[in-house]
Protein backbone atom coordinates (compact mmCIF):
# COMPACT_ATOMS: atom_id res chain seq x y z
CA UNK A 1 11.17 13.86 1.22
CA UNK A 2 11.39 9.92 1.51
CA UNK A 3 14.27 7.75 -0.25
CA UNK A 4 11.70 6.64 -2.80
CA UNK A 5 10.94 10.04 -3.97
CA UNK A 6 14.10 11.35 -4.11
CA UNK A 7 15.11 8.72 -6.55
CA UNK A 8 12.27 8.15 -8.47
CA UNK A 9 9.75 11.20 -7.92
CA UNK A 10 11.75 13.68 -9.66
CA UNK A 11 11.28 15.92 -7.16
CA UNK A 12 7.31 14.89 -6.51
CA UNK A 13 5.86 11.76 -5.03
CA UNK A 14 7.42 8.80 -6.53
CA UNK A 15 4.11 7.51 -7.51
CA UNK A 16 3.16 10.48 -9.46
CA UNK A 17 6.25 10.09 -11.98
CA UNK A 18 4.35 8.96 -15.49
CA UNK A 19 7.64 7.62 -15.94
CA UNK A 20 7.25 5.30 -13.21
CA UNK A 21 4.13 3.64 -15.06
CA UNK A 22 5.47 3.86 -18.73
CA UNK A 23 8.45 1.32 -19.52
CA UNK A 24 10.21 -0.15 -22.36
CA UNK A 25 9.86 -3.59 -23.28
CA UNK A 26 12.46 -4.95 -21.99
CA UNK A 27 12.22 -3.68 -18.25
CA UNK A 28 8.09 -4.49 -19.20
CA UNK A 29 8.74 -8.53 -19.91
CA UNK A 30 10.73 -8.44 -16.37
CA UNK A 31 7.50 -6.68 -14.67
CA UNK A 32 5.14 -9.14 -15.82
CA UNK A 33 7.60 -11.88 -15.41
CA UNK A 34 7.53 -11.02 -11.84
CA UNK A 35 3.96 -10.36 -11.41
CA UNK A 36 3.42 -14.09 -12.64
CA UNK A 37 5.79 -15.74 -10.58
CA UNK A 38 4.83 -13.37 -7.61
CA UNK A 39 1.10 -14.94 -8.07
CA UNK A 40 2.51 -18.34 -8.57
CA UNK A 41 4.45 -18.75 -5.68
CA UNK A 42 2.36 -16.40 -3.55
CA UNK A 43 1.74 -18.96 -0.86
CA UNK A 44 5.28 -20.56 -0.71
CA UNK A 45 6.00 -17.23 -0.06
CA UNK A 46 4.04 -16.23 2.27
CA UNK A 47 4.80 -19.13 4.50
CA UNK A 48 8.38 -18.79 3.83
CA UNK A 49 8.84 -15.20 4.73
CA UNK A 50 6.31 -15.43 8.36
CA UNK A 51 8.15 -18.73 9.74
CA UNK A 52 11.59 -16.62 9.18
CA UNK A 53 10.28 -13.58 10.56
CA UNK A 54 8.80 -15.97 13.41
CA UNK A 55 12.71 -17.05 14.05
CA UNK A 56 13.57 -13.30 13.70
CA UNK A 57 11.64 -12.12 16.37
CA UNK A 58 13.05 -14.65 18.88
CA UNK A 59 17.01 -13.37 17.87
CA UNK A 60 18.37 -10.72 20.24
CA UNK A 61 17.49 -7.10 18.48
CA UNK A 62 21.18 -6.15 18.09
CA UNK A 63 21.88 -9.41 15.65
CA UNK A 64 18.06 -9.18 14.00
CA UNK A 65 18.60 -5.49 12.80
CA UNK A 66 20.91 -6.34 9.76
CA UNK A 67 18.93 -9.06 8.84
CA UNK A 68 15.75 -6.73 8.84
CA UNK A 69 17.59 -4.33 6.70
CA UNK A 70 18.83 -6.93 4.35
CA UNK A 71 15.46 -7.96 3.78
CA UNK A 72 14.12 -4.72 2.92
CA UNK A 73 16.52 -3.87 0.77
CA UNK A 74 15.89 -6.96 -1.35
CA UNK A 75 12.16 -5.44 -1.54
CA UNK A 76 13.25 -2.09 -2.55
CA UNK A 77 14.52 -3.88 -5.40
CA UNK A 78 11.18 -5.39 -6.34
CA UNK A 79 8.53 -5.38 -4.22
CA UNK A 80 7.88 -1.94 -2.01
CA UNK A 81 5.15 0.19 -1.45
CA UNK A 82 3.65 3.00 0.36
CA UNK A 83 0.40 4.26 2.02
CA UNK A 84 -1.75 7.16 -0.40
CA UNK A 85 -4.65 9.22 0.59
CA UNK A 86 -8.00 8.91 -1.73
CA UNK A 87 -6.97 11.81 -3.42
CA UNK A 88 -3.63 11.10 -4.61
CA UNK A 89 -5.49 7.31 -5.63
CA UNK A 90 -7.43 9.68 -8.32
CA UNK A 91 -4.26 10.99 -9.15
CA UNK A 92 -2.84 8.03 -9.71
CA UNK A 93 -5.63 6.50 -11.53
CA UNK A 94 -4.94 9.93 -13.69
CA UNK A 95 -2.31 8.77 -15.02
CA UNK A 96 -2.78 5.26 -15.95
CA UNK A 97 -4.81 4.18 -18.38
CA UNK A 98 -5.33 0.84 -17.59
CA UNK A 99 -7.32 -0.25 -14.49
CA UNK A 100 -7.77 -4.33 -13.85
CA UNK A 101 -9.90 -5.62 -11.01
CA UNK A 102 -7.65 -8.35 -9.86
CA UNK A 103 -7.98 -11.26 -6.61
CA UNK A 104 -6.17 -10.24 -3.49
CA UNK A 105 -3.74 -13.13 -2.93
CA UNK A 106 -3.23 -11.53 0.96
CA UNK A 107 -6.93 -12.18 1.25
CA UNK A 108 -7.28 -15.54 -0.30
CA UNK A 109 -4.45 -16.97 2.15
CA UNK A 110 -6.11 -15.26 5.09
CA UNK A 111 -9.21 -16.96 4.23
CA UNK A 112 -10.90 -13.66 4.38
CA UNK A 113 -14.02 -13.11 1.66
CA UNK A 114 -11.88 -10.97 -1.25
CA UNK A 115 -14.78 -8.31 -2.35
CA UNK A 116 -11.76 -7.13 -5.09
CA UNK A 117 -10.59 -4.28 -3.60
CA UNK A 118 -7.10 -4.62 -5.65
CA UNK A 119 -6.04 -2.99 -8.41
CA UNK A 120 -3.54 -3.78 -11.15
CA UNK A 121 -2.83 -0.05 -12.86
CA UNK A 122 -0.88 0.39 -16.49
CA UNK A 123 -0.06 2.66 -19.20
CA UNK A 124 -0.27 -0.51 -21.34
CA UNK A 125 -3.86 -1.17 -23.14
CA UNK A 126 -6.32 -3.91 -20.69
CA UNK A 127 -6.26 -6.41 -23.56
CA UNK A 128 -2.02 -6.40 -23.50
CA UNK A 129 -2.38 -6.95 -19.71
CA UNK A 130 -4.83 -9.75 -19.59
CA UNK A 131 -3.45 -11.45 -22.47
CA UNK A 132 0.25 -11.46 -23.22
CA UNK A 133 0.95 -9.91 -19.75
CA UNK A 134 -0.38 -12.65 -17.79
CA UNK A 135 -2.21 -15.69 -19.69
CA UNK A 136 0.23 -16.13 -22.33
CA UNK A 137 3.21 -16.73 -19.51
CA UNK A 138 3.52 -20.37 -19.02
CA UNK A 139 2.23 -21.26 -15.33
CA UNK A 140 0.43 -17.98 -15.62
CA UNK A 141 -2.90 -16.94 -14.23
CA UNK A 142 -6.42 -17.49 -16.36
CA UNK A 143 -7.08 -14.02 -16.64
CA UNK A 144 -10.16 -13.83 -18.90
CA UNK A 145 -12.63 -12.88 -16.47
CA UNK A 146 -10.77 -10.38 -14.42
CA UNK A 147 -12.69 -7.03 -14.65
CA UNK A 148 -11.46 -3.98 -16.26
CA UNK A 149 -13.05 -0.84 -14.99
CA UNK A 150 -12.96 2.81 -16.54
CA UNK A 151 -11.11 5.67 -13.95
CA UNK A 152 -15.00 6.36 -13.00
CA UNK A 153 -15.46 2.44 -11.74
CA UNK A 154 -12.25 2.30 -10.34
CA UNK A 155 -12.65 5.86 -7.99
CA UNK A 156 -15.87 4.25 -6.77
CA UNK A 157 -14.10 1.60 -5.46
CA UNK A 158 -11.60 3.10 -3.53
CA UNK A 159 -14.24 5.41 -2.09
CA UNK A 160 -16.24 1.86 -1.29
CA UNK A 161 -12.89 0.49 0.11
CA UNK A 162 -12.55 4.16 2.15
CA UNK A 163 -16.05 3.77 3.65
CA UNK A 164 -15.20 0.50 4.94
CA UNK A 165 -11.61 2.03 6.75
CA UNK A 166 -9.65 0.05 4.50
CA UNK A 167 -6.03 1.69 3.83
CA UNK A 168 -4.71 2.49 -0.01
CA UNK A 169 -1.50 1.87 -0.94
CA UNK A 170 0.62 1.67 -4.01
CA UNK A 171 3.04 -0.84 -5.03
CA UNK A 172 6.14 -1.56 -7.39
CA UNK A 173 6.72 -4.50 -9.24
CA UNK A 174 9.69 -4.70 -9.83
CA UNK A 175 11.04 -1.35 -8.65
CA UNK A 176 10.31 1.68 -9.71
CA UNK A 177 7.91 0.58 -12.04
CA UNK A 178 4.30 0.69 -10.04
CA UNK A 179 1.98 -2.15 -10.79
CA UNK A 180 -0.91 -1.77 -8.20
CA UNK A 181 -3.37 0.21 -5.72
CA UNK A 182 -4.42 -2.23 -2.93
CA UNK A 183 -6.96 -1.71 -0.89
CA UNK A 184 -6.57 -3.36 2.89
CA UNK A 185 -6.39 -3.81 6.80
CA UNK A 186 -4.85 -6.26 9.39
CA UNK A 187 -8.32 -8.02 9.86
CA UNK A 188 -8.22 -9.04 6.17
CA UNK A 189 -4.62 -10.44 6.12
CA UNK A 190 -2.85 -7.93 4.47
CA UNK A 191 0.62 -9.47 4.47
CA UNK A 192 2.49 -6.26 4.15
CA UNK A 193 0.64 -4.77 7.04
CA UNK A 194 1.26 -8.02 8.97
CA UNK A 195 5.57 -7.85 8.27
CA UNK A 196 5.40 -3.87 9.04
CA UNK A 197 3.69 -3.48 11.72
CA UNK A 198 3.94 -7.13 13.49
CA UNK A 199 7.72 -8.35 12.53
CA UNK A 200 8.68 -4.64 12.50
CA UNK A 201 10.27 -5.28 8.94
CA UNK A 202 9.86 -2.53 6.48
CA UNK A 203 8.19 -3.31 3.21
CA UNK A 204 6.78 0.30 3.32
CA UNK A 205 7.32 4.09 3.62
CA UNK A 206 5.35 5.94 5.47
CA UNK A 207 2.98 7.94 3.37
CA UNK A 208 3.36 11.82 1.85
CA UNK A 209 0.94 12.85 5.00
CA UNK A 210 0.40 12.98 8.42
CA UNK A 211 -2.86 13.20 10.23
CA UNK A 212 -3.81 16.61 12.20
CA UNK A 213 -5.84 16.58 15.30
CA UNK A 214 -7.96 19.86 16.00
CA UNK A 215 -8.69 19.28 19.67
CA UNK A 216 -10.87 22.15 19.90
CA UNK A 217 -13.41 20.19 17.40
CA UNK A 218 -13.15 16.60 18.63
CA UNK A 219 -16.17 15.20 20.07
CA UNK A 220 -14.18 12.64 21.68
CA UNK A 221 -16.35 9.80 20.19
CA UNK A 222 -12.74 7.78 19.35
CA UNK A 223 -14.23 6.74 15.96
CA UNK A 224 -11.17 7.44 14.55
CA UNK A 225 -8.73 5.10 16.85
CA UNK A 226 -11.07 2.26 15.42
CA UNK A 227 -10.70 3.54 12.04
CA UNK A 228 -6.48 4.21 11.94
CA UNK A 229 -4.95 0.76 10.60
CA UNK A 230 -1.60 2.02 12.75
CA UNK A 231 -2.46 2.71 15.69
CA UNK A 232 -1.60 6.03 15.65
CA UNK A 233 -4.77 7.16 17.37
CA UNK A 234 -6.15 6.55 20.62
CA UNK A 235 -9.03 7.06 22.95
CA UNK A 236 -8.13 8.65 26.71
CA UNK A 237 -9.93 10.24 29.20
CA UNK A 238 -8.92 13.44 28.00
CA UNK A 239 -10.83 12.76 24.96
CA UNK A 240 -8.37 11.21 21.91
CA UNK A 241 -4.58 11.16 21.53
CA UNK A 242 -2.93 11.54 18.45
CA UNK A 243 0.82 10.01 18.05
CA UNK A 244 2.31 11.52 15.36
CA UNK A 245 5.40 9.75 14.38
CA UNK A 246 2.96 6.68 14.57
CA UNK A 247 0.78 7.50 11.65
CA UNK A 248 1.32 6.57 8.01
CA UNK A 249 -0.78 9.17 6.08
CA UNK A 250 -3.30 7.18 4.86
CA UNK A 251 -6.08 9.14 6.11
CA UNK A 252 -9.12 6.97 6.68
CA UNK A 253 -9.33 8.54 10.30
CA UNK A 254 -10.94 11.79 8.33
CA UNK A 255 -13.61 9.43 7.09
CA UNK A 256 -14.57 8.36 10.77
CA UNK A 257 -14.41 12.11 12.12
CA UNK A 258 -17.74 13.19 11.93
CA UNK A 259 -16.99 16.12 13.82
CA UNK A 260 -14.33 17.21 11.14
CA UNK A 261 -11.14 17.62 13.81
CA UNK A 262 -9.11 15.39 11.41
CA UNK A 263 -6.86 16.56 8.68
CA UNK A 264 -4.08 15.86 6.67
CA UNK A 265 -0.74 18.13 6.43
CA UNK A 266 2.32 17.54 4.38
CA UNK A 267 4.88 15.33 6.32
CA UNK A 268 8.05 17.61 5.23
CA UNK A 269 6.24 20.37 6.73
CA UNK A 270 5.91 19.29 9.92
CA UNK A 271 8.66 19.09 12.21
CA UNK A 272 7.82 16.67 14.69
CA UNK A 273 7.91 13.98 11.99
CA UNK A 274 9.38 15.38 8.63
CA UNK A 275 12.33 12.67 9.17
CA UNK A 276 10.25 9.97 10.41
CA UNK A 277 9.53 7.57 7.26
């Protein structure tokens, strides 16, 4: 079981805790506080945080480690999240019930086309959101024509975002409190992808999951190496390799299998990689 669920999971997955999602006011105000000033200052941020990880990456590994960890442990405190598969989205979706269509600030930075494939999740009512949440915070966002979507709207587009191998994730806002389900890959600028897997800072667990390879069933067709956002997945001449202690759970490689040799186990159960998180 990862850090995140041991403290905040009571004894399940961290972002299946209703008490994650419901807060009292005052931790509330500091949430949306933070989501407004995280929007605000999203691109001073962003080009703060890649020309010091730039700088990092030239600084001999011994003397770069503590600064890595120092780092992450500043977005434990606010910022962290970690890789679902579909079904644990509809889980989560479950549970909250309030589902906002929001703009992907990774995406708009990136210069990529954003298709909304983010979603802002709450126990609090849409309306409370939208208006006091964000619009009523000076310097906050115009949110009047954000879309809210029912569970039903919001399942179909994580099932869009799964067709097109994107990877779902959720996020805190100010930790443990979960704020979002995003919806992303490298190729569209995902900037916690970019600082995991790039600068080799983590921002992320690895999910719940780990991905299964039934040799015996693969067709060989490497589908699936295209498909995994980690890398975790390769094609040989053997057919396709499968690393493990490489993969993050996500489990967008099952969508690519058409022969069906893909599959998800528990990570605690298996012992190759039930520390590795």
């Amino acid at each position: 079981m990862c850090e995140f669920c041991a403290r905040h999971g009571d004894g399940a997955a961290w972002y299946l805790n209703a008490e994650n999602y419901a807060v009292d006011l005052t931790a509330d105000l500091q949430r949306r506080g933070y989501v407004v000033t995280f929007l605000a200052d999203f691109a001073e941020r962003r080009a703060r945080a890649i020309r010091g990880l730039e700088l990092l990456r030239l600084v001999p590994a011994p003397l770069a480690a503590p600064v890595r960890r120092r780092v992450t442990e500043a977005l434990q405190r606010d910022h962290f999240g970690q890789p679902v598969t579909i079904e644990e989205c509809a889980e989560v979706l479950g549970i909250t019930s309030s589902i906002v269509n929001l703009p992907c600030p990774c995406r708009r930075f990136a210069g990529r086309p954003d298709e909304g494939y983010c979603l802002a999740i709450t126990t609090r009512p849409a309306d409370d959101v939208l208006g006091e949440g964000m619009r009523d915070w000076e310097g906050g966002p115009d949110t009047r024509g954000l879309q809210r979507l029912s569970r039903e709207e919001a399942l179909g587009l994580v099932e869009r975002a799964e067709e097109r191998r994107l990877m779902h994730s959720v996020w805190t806002f100010k930790t443990p409190f979960i704020g979002a389900i995003c919806n992303c890959d490298l190729a569209s600028g995902c900037m916690a992808m970019r600082i995991q897997l790039r600068y080799r800072t983590r921002i992320m667990w690895r999910g719940e999951h780990v991905a299964r390879l039934d040799r015996e069933a693969c067709a060989g067709c490497g589908e699936c190496a295209s498909a995994c956002p980690f890398g975790a997945l390769s094609r040989t001449r053997e057919g396709v390799s499968l690393e493990a202690r490489a993969c993050y759970g996500c489990g967008v490689c099952r969508r690519a299998c058409s022969a069906g040799a893909l599959s998800l186990a528990r990570r605690a159960e298996v012992a190759e990689v039930a520390s590795v998180w």
